[in-house]
PDB file of N, CA and C in Angstrom:
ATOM      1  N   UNK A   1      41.297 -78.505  46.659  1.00  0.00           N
ATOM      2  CA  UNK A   1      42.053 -79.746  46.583  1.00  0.00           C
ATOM      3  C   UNK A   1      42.021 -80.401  47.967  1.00  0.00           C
ATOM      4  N   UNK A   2      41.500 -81.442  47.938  1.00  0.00           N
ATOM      5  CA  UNK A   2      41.680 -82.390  49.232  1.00  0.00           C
ATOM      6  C   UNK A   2      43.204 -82.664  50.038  1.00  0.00           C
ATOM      7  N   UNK A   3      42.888 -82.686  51.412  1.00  0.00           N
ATOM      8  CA  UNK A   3      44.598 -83.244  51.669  1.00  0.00           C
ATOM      9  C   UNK A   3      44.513 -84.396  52.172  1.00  0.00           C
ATOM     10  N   UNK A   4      45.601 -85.165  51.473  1.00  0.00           N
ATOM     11  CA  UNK A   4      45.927 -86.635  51.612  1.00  0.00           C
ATOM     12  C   UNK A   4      46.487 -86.870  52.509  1.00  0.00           C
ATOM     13  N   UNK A   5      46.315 -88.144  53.345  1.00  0.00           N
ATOM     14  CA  UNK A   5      47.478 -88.616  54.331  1.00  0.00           C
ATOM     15  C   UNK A   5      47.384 -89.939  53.996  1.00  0.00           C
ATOM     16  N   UNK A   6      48.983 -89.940  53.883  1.00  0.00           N
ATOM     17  CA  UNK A   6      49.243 -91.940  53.604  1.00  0.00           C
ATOM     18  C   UNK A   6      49.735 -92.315  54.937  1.00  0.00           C
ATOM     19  N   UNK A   7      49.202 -93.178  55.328  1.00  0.00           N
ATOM     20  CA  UNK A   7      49.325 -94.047  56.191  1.00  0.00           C
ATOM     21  C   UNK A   7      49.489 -95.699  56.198  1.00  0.00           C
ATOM     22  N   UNK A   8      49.942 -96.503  56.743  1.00  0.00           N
ATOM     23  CA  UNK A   8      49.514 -97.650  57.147  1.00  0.00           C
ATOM     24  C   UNK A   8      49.245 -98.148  58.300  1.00  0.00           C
ATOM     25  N   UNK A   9      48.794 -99.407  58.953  1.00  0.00           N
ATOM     26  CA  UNK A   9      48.897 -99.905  60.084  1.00  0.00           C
ATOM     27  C   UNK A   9      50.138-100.148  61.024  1.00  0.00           C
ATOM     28  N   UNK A  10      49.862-100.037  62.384  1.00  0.00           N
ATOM     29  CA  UNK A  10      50.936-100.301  63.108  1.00  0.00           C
ATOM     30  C   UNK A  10      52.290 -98.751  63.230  1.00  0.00           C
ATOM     31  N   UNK A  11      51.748 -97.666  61.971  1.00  0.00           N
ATOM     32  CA  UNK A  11      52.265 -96.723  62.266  1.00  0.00           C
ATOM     33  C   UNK A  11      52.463 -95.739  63.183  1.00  0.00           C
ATOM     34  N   UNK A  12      53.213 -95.785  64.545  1.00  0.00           N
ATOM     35  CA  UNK A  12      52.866 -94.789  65.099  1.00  0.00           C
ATOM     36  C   UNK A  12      52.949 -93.259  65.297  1.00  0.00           C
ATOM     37  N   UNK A  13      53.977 -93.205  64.246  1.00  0.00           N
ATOM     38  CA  UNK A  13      53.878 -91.732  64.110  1.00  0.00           C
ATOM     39  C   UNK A  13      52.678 -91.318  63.308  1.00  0.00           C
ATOM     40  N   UNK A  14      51.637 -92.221  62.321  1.00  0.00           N
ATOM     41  CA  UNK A  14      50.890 -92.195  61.398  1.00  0.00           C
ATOM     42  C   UNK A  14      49.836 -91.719  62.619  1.00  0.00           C
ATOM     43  N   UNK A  15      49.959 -93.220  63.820  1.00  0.00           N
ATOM     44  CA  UNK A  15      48.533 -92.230  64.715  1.00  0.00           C
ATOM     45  C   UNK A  15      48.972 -91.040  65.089  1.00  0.00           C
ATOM     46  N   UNK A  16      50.006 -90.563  65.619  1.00  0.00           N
ATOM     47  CA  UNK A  16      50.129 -89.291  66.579  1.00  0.00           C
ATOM     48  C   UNK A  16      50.136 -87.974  65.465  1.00  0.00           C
ATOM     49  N   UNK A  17      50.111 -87.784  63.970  1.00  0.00           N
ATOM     50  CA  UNK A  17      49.669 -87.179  63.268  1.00  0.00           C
ATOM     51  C   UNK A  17      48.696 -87.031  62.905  1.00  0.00           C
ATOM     52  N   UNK A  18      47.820 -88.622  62.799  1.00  0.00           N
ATOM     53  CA  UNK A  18      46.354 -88.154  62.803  1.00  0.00           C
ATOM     54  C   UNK A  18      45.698 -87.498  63.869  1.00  0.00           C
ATOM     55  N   UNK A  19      46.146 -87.749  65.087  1.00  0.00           N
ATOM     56  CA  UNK A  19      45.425 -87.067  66.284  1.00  0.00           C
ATOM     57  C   UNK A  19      45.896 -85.812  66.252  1.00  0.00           C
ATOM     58  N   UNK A  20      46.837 -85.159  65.491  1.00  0.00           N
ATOM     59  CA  UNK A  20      47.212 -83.722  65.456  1.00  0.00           C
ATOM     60  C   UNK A  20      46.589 -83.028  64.418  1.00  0.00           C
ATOM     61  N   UNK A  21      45.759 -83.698  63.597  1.00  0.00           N
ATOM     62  CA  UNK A  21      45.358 -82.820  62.410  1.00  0.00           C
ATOM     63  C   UNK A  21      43.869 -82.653  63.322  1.00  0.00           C
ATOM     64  N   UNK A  22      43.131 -83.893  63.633  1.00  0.00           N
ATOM     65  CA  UNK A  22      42.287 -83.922  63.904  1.00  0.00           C
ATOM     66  C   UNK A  22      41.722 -82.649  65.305  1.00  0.00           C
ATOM     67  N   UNK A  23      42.497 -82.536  65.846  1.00  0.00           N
ATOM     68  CA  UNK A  23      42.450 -81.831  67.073  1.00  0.00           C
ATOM     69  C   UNK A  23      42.824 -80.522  66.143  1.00  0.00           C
ATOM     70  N   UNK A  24      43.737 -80.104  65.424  1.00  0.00           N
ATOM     71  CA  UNK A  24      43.501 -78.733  65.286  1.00  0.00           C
ATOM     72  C   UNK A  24      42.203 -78.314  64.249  1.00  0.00           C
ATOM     73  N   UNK A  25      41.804 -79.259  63.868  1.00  0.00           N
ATOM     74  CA  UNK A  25      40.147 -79.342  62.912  1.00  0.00           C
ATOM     75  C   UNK A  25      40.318 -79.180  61.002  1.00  0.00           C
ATOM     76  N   UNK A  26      42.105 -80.293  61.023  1.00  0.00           N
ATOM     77  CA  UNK A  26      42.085 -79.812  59.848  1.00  0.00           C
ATOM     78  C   UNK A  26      41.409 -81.202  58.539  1.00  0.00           C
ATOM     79  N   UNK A  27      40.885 -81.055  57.644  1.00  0.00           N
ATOM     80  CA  UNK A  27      40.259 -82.390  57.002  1.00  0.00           C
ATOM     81  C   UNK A  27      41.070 -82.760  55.912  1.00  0.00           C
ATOM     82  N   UNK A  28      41.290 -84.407  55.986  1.00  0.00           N
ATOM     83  CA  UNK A  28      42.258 -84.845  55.360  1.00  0.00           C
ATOM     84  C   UNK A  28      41.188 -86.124  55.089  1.00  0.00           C
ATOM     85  N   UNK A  29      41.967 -86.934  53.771  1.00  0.00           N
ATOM     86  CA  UNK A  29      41.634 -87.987  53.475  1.00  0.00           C
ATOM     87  C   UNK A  29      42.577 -89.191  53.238  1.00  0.00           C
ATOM     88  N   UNK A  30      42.177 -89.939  54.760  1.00  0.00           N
ATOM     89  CA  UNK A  30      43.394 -91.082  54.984  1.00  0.00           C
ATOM     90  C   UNK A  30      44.033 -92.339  53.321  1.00  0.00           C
ATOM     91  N   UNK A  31      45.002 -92.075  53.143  1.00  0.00           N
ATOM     92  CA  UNK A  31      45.177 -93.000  52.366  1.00  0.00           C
ATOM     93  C   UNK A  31      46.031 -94.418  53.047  1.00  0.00           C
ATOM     94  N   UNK A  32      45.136 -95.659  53.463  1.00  0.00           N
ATOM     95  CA  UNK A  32      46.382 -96.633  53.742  1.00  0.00           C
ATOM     96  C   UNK A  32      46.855 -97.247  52.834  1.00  0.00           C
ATOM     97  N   UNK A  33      47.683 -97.593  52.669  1.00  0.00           N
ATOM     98  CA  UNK A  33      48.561 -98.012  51.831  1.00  0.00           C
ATOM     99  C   UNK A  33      49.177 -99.490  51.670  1.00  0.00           C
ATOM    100  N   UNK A  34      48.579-100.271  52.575  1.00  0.00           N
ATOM    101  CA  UNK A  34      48.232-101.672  52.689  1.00  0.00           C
ATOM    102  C   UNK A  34      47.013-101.951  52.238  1.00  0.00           C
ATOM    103  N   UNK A  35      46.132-101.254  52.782  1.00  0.00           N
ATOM    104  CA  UNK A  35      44.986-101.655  52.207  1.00  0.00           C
ATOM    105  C   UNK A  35      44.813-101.541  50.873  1.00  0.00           C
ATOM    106  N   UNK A  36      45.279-100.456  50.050  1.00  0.00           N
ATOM    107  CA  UNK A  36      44.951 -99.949  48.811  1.00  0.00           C
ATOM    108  C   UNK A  36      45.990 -99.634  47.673  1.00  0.00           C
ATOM    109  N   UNK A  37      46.787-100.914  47.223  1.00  0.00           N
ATOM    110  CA  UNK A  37      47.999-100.647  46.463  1.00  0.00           C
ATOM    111  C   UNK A  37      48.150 -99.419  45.308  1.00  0.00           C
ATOM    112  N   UNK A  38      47.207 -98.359  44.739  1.00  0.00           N
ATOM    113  CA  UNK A  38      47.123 -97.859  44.277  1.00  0.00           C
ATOM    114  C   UNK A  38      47.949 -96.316  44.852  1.00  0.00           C
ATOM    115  N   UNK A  39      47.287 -96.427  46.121  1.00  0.00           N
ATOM    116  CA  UNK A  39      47.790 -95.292  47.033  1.00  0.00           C
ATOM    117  C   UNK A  39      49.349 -95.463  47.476  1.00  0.00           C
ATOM    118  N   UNK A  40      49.372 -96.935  47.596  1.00  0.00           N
ATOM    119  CA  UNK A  40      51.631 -97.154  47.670  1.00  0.00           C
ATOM    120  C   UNK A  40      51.727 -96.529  45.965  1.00  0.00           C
ATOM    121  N   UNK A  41      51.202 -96.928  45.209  1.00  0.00           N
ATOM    122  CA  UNK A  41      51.790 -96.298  43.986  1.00  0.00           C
ATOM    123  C   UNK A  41      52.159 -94.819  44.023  1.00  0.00           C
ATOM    124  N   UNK A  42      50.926 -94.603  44.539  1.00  0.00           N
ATOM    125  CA  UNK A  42      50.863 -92.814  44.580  1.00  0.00           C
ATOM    126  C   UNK A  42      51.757 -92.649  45.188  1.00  0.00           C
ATOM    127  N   UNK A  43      52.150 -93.035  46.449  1.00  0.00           N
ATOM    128  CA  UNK A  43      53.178 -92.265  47.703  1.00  0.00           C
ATOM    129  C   UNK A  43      54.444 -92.558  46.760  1.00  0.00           C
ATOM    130  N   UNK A  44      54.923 -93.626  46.283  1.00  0.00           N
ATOM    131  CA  UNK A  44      56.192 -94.083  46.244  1.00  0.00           C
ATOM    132  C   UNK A  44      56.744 -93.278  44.894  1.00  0.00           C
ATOM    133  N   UNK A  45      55.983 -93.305  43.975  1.00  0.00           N
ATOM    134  CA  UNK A  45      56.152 -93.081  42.172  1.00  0.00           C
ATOM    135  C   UNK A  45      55.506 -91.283  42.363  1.00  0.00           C
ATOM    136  N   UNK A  46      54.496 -90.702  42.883  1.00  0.00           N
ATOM    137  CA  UNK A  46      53.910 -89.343  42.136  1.00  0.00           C
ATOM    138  C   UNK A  46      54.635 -88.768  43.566  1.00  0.00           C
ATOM    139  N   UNK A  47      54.541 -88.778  44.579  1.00  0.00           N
ATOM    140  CA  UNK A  47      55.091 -88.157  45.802  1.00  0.00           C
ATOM    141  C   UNK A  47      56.895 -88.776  45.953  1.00  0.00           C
ATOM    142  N   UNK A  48      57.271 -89.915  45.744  1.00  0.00           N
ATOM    143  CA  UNK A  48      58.818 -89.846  46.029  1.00  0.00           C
ATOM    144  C   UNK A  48      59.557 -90.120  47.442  1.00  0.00           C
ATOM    145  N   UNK A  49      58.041 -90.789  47.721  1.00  0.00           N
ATOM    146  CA  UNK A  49      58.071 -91.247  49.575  1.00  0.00           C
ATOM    147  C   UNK A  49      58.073 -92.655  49.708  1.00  0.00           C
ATOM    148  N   UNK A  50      58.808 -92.888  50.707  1.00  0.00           N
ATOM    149  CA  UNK A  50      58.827 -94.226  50.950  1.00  0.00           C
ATOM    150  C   UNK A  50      58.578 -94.530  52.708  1.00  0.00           C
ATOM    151  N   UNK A  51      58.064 -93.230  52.854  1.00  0.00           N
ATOM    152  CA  UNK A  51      57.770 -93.163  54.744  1.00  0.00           C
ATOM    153  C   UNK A  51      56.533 -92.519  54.580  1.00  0.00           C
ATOM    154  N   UNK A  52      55.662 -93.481  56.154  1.00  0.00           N
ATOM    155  CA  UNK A  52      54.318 -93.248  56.390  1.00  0.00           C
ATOM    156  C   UNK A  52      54.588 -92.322  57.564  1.00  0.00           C
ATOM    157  N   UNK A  53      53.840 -91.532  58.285  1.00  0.00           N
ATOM    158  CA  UNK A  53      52.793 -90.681  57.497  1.00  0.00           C
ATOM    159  C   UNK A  53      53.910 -89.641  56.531  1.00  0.00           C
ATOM    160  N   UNK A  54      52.444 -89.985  55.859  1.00  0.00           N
ATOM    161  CA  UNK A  54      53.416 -88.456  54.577  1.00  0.00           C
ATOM    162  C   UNK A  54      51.838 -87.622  54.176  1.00  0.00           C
ATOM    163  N   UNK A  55      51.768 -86.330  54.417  1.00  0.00           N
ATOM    164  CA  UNK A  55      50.489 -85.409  54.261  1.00  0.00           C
ATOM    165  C   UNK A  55      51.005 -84.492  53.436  1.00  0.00           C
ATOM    166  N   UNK A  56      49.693 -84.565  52.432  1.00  0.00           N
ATOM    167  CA  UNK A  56      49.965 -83.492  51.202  1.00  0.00           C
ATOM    168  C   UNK A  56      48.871 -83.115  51.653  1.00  0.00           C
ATOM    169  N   UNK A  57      49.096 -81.522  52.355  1.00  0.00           N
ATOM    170  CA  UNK A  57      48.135 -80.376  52.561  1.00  0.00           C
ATOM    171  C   UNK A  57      48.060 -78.800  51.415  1.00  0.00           C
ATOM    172  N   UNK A  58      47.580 -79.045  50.335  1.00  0.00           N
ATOM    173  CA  UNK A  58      47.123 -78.122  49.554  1.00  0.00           C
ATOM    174  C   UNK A  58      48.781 -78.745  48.412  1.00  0.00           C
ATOM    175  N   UNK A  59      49.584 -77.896  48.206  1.00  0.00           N
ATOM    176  CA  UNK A  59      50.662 -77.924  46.925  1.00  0.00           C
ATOM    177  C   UNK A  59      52.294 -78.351  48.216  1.00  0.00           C
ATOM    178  N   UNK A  60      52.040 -78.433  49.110  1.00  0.00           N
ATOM    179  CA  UNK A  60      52.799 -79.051  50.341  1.00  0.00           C
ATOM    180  C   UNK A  60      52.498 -80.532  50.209  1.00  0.00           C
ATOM    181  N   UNK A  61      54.178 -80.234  50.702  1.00  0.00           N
ATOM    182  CA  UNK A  61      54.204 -82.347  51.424  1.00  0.00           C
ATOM    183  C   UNK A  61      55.193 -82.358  52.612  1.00  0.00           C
ATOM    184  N   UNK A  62      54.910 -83.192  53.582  1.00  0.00           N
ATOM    185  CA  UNK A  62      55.538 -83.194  54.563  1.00  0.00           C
ATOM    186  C   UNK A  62      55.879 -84.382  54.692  1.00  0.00           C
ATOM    187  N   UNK A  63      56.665 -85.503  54.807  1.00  0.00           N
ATOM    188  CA  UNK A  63      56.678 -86.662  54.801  1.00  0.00           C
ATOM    189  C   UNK A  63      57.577 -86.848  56.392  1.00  0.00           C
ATOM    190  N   UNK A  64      57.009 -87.695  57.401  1.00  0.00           N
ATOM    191  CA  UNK A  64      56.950 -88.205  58.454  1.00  0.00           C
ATOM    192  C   UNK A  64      55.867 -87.251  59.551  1.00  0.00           C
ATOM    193  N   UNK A  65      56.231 -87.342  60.656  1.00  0.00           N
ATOM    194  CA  UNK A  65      55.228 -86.474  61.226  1.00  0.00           C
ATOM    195  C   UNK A  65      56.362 -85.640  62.409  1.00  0.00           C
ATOM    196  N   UNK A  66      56.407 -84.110  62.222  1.00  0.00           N
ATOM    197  CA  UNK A  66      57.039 -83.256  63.040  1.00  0.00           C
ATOM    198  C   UNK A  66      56.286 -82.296  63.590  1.00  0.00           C
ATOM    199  N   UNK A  67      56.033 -82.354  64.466  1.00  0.00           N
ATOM    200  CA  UNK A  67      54.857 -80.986  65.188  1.00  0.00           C
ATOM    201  C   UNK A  67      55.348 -80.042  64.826  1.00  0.00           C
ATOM    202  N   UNK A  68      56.515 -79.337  64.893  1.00  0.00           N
ATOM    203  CA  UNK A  68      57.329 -78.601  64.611  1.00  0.00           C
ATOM    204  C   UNK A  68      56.424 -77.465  62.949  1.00  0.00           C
ATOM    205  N   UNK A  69      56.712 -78.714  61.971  1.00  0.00           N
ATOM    206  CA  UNK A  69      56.521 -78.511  60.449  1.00  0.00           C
ATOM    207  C   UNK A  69      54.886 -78.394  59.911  1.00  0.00           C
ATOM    208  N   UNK A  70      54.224 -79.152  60.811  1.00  0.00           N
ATOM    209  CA  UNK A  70      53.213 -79.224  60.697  1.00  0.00           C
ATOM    210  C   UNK A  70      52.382 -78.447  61.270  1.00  0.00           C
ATOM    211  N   UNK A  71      53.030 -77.269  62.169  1.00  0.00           N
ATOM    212  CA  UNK A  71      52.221 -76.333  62.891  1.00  0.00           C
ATOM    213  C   UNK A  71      52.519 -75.170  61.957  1.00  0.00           C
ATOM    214  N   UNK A  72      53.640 -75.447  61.402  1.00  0.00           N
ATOM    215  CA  UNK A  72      54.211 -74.186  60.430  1.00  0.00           C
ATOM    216  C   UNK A  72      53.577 -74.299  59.159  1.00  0.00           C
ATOM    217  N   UNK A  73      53.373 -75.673  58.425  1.00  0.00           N
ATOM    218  CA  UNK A  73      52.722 -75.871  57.335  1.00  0.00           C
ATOM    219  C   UNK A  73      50.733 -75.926  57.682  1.00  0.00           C
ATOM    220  N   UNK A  74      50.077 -75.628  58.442  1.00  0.00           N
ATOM    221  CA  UNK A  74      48.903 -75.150  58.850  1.00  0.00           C
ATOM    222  C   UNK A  74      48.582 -73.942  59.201  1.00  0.00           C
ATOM    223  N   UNK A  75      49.823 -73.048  59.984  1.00  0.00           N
ATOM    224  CA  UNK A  75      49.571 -71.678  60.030  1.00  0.00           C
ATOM    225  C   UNK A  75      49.741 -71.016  58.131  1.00  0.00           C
ATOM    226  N   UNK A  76      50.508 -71.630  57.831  1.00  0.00           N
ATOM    227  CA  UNK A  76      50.522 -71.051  56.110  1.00  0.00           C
ATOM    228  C   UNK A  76      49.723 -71.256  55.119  1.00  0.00           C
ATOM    229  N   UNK A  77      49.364 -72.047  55.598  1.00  0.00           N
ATOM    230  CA  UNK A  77      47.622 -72.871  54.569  1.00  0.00           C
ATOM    231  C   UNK A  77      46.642 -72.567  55.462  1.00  0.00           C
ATOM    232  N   UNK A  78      46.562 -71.788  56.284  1.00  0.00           N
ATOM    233  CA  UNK A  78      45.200 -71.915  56.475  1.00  0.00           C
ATOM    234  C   UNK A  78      44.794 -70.155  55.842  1.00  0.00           C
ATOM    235  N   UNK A  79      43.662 -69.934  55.670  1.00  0.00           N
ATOM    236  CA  UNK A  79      42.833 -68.722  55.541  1.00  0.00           C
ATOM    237  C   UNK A  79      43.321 -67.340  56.129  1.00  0.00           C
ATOM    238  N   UNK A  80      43.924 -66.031  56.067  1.00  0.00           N
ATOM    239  CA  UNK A  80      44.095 -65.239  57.067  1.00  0.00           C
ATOM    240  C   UNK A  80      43.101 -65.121  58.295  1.00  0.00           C
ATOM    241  N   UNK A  81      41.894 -65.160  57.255  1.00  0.00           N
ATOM    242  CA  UNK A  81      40.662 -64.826  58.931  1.00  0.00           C
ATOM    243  C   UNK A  81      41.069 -65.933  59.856  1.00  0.00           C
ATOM    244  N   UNK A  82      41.905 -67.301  59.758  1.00  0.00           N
ATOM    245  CA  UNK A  82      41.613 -67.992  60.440  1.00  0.00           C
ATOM    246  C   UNK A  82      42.965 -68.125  61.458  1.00  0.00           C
ATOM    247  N   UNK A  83      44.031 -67.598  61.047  1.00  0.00           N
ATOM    248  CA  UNK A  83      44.871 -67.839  61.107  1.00  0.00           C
ATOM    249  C   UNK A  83      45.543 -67.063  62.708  1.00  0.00           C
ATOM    250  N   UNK A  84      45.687 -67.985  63.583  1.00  0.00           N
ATOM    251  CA  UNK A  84      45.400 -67.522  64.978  1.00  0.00           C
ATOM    252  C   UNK A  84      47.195 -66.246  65.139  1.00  0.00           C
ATOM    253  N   UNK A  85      46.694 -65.005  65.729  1.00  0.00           N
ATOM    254  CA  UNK A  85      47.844 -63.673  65.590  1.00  0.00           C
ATOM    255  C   UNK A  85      48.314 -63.208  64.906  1.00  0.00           C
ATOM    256  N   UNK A  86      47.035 -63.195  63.599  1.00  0.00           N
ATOM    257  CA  UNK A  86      47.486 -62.062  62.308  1.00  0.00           C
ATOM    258  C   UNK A  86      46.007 -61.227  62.385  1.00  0.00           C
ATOM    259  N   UNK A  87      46.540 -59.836  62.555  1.00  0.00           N
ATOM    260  CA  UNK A  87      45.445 -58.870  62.163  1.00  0.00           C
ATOM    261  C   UNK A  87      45.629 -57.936  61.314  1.00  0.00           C
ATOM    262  N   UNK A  88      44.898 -57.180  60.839  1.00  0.00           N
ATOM    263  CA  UNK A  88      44.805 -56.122  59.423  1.00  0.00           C
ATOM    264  C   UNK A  88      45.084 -54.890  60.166  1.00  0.00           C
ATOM    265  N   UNK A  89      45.826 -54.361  59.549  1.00  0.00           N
ATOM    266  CA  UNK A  89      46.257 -52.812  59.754  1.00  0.00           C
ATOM    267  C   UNK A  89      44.956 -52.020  59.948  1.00  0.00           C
ATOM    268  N   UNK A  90      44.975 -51.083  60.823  1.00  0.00           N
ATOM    269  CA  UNK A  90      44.286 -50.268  61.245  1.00  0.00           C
ATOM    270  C   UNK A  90      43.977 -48.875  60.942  1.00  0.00           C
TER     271      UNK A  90
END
């Protein structure tokens, strides 16, 4: 499943989340939401958001942007092999 990010223009927490996914190498597919009234449908009616950025990473949603949540919701979605200070019993 792809992860979504709604965005619009002029958002700045929208940029300082994109530059946080991007830098930790995670792939998302920007939705703006000015540009593309389909995607306000989506955020507002199937997600229940009415704030940009809002990222649905796998069966997660995070709506605004918190480093905090978003470091916690990437260490939990990502892969064990990938997942930086977890190792397998010995």
């Amino acid at each position: 499943m792809p992860n979504h990010f709604y965005t619009e223009p002029g958002c700045a927490a929208c940029n300082d989340a994109r530059k946080f996914l991007i830098s930790r190498g995670i792939p998302f597919e920007e939705r703006d939401i000015r540009a593309n009234p389909e995607y306000l449908r989506m955020l507002t009616e199937e997600l229940d958001s009415l704030t940009t950025p809002t990222l649905v990473l796998g069966d997660k949603i995070i709506v605004g942007f918190d480093r905090n949540e978003y470091e916690l919701l990437i260490a939990h979605t990502a892969p064990e092999r990938e997942r930086p200070g977890i190792r397998g019993r010995v």
